[in-house]
Protein backbone atom coordinates (compact mmCIF):
# COMPACT_ATOMS: atom_id res chain seq x y z
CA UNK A 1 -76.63 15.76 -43.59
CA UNK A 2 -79.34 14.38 -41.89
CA UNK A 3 -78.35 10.73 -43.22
CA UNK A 4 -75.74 10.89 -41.01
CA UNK A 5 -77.83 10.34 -38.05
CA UNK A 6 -78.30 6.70 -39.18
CA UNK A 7 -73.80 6.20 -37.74
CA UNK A 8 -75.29 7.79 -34.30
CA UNK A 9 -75.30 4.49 -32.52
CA UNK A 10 -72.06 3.33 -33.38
CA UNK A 11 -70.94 6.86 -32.14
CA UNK A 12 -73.19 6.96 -29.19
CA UNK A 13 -71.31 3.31 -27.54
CA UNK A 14 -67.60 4.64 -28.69
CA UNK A 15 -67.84 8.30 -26.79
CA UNK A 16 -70.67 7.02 -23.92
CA UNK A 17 -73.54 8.97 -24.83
CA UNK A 18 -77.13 7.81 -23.80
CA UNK A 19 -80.69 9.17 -24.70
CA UNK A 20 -83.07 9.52 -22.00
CA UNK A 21 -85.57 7.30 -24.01
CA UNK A 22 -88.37 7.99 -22.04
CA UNK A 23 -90.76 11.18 -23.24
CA UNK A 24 -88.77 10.66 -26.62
CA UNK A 25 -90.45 9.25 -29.26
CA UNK A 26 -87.40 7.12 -31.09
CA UNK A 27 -86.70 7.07 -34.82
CA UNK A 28 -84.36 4.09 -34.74
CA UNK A 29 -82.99 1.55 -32.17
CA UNK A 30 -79.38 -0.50 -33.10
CA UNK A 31 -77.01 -1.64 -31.43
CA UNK A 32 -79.15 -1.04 -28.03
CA UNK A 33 -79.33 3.03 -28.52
CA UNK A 34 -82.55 4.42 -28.74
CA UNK A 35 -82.25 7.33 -31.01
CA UNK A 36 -84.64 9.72 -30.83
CA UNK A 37 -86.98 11.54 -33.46
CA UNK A 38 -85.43 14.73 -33.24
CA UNK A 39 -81.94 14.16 -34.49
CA UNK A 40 -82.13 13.70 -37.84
CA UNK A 41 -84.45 16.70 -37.91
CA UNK A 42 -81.26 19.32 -35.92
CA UNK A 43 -78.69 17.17 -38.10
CA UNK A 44 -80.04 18.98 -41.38
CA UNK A 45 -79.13 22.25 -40.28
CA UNK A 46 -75.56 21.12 -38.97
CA UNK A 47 -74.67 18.45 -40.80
CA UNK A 48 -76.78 19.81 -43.70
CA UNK A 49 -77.23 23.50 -44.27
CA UNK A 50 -73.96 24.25 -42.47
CA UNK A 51 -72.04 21.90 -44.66
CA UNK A 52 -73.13 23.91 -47.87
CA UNK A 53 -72.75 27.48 -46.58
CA UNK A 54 -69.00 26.16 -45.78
CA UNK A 55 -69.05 24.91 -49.43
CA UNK A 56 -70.23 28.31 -51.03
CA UNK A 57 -67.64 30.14 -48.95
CA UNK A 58 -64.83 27.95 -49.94
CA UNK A 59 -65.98 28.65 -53.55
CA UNK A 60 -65.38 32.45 -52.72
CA UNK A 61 -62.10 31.94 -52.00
CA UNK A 62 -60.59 31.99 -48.61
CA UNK A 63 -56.81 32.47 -46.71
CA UNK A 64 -55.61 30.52 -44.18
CA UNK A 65 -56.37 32.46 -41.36
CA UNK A 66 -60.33 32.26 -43.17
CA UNK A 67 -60.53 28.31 -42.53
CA UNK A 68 -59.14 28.25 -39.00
CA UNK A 69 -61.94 30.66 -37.92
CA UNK A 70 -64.18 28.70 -39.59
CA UNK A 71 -63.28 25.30 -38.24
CA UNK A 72 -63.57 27.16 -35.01
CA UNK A 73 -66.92 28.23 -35.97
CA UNK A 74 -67.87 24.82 -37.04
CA UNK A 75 -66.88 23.87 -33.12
CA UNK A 76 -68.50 26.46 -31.11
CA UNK A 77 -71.78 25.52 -33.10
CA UNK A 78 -71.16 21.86 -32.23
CA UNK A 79 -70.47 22.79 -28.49
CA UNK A 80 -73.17 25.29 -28.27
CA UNK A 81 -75.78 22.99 -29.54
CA UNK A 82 -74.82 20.29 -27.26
CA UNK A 83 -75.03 22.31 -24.04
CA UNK A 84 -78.53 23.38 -25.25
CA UNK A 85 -79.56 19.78 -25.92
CA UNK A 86 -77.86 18.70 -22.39
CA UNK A 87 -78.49 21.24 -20.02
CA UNK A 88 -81.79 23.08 -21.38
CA UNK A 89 -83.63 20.14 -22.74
CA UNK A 90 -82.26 16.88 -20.49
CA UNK A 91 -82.21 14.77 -23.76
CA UNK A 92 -78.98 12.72 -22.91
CA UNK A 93 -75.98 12.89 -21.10
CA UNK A 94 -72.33 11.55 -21.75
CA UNK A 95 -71.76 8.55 -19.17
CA UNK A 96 -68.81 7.09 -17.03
CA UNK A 97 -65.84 9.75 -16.05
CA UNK A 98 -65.37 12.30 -19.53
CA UNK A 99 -62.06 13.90 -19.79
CA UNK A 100 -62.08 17.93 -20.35
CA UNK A 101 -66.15 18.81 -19.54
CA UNK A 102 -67.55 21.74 -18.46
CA UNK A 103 -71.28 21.14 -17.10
CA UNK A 104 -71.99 18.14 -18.06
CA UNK A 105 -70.31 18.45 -21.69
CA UNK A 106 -67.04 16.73 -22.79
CA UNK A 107 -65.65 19.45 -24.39
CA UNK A 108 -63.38 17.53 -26.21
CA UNK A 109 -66.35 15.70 -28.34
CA UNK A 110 -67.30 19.82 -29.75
CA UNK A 111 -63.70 19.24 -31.84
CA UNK A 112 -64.79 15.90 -33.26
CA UNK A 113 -68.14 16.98 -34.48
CA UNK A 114 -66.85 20.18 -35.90
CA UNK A 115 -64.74 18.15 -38.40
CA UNK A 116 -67.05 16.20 -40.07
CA UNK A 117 -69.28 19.36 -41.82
CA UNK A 118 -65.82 21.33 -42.53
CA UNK A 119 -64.04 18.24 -44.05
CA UNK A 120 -67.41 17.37 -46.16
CA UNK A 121 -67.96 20.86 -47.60
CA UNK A 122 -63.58 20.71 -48.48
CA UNK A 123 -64.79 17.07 -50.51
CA UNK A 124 -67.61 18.69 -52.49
CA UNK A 125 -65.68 21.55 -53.39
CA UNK A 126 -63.24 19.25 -55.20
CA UNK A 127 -65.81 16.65 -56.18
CA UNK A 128 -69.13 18.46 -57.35
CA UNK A 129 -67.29 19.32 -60.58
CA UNK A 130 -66.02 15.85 -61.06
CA UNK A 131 -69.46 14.54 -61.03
CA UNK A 132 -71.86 13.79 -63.61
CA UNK A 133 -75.37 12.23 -64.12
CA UNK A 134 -75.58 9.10 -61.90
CA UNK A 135 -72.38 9.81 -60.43
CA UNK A 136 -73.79 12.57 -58.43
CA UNK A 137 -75.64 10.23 -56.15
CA UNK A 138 -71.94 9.58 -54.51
CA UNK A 139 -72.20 13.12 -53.00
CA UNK A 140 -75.34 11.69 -50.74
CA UNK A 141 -72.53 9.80 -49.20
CA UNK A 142 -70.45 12.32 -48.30
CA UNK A 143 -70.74 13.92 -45.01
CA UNK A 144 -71.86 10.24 -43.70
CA UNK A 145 -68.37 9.31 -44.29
CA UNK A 146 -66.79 12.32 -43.12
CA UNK A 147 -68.12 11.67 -40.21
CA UNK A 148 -66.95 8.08 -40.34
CA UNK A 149 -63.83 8.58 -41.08
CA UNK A 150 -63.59 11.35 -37.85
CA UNK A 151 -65.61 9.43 -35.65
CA UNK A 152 -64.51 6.11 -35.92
CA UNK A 153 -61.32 6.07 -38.07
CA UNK A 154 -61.21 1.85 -39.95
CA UNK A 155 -62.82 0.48 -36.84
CA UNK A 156 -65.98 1.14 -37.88
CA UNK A 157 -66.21 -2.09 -38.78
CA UNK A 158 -65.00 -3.55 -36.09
CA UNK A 159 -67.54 -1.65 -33.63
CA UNK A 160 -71.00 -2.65 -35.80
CA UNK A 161 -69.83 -6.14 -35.62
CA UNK A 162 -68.84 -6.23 -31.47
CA UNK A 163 -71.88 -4.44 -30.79
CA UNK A 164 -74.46 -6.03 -33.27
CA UNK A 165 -75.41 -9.00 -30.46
CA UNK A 166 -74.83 -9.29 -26.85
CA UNK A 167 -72.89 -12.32 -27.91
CA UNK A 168 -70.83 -11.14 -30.92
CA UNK A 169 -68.90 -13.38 -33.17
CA UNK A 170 -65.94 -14.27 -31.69
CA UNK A 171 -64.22 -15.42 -34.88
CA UNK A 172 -65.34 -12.60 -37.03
CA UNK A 173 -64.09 -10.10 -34.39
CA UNK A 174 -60.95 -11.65 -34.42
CA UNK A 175 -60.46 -11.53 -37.91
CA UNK A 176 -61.10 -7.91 -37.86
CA UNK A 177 -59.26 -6.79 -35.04
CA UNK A 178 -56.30 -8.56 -36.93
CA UNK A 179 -56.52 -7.30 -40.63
CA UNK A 180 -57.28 -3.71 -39.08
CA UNK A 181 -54.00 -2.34 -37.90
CA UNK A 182 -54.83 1.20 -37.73
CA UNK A 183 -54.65 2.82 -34.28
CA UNK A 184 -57.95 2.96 -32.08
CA UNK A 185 -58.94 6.56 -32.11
CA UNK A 186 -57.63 7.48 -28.34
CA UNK A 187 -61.70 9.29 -27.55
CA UNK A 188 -62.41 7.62 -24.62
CA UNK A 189 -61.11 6.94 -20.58
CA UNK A 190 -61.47 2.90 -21.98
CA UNK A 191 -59.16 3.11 -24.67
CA UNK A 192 -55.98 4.96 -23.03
CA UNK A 193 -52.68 4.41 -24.41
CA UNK A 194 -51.39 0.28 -24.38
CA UNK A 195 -48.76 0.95 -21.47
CA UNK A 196 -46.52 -1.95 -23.23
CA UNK A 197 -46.26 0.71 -26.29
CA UNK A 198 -46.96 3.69 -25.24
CA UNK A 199 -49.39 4.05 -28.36
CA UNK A 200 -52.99 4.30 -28.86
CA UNK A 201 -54.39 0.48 -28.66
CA UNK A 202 -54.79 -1.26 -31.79
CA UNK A 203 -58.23 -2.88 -32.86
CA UNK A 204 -55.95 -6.41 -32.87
CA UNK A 205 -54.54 -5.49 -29.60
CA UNK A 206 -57.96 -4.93 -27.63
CA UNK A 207 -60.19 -7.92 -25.96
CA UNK A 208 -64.03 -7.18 -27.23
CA UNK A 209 -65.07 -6.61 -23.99
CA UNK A 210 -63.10 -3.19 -23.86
């Protein structure tokens, strides 16, 4: 879980988040985010100790009506450790104009972190007993790509490249925007539907400065 905090930058430029950088001491800085000390250390618990409680309750068996109270669990936590962060602590804030927020807090964003730890501990259940030996050191990987996959959907390639430089490569970005046809996740005031489809925007459909 607390790997995870490594694909914090990429998230931090799609869904306009910003750490206060000063009074912070910072773990890592890419891609122009300064990300802060403490965040690996609160992703164990979530991304971490949350993901394999999930797990163990899965293994218990569980109805329907189980796993839609606990992805709402899994979003309340999200939420309410956001507003703590945000409105206790002052440790960042979500920039330009957020759809859906209440004090300060896109709302919206509690949904997309709640997947990642639910979706994870739904891999393991079906993978930990596929794995053997070496093999095991896939599972390391998991909840980083869960969170990936939620996050960013297949333009996560797409975003490390645009934002790796203030002057990206214009020929590389083009050949990803064009061999990634998958629909930009719609997470952001930015990247509203393309009014000539009606659609979310593709990655070959955007301009890198959007």
């Amino acid at each position: 879980g607390g790997a995870t905090f490594l694909l914090e930058p990429l998230f931090a430029h799609l869904y306009g988040l910003w750490f206060f950088a000063d009074g912070q001491w910072t773990a890592i800085e890419t891609y122009g985010i300064h990300v802060p000390i403490w965040l690996p250390i609160v992703y164990v618990p979530y991304y971490g100790a949350w993901t394999v409680w999930l797990v163990r309750r899965w293994n218990r068996g569980a109805t329907m009506g189980d796993a839609a109270k606990l992805f709402v669990a899994s979003v309340a936590l999200a939420a309410l450790a956001e507003t703590f962060y945000i409105q206790v602590f002052d440790l960042y804030v979500y920039q330009d104009s957020q759809p859906f927020h209440v004090a300060d807090y896109p709302v919206w964003v509690a949904f997309v972190n709640g997947v990642p730890p639910f979706l994870a501990s739904i891999v393991y259940v079906r993978l930990v007993p596929l794995l053997r030996g070496w093999a095991s050191l896939a599972l390391v990987a998991v909840v980083p790509v869960c969170f990936a996959a939620d996050s960013f959907g297949s333009g996560w390639l797409y975003l490390a490249a645009r934002h790796s430089s203030e002057d990206p490569s214009m020929p590389l970005l083009s050949i990803l925007g064009s061999y990634m046809t998958e629909p930009f996740p719609p997470i952001h005031p930015n990247f509203a539907n393309n009014p000539a489809t009606g659609r979310p925007f593709l990655i070959s459909e955007m301009r890198p400065g959007q």
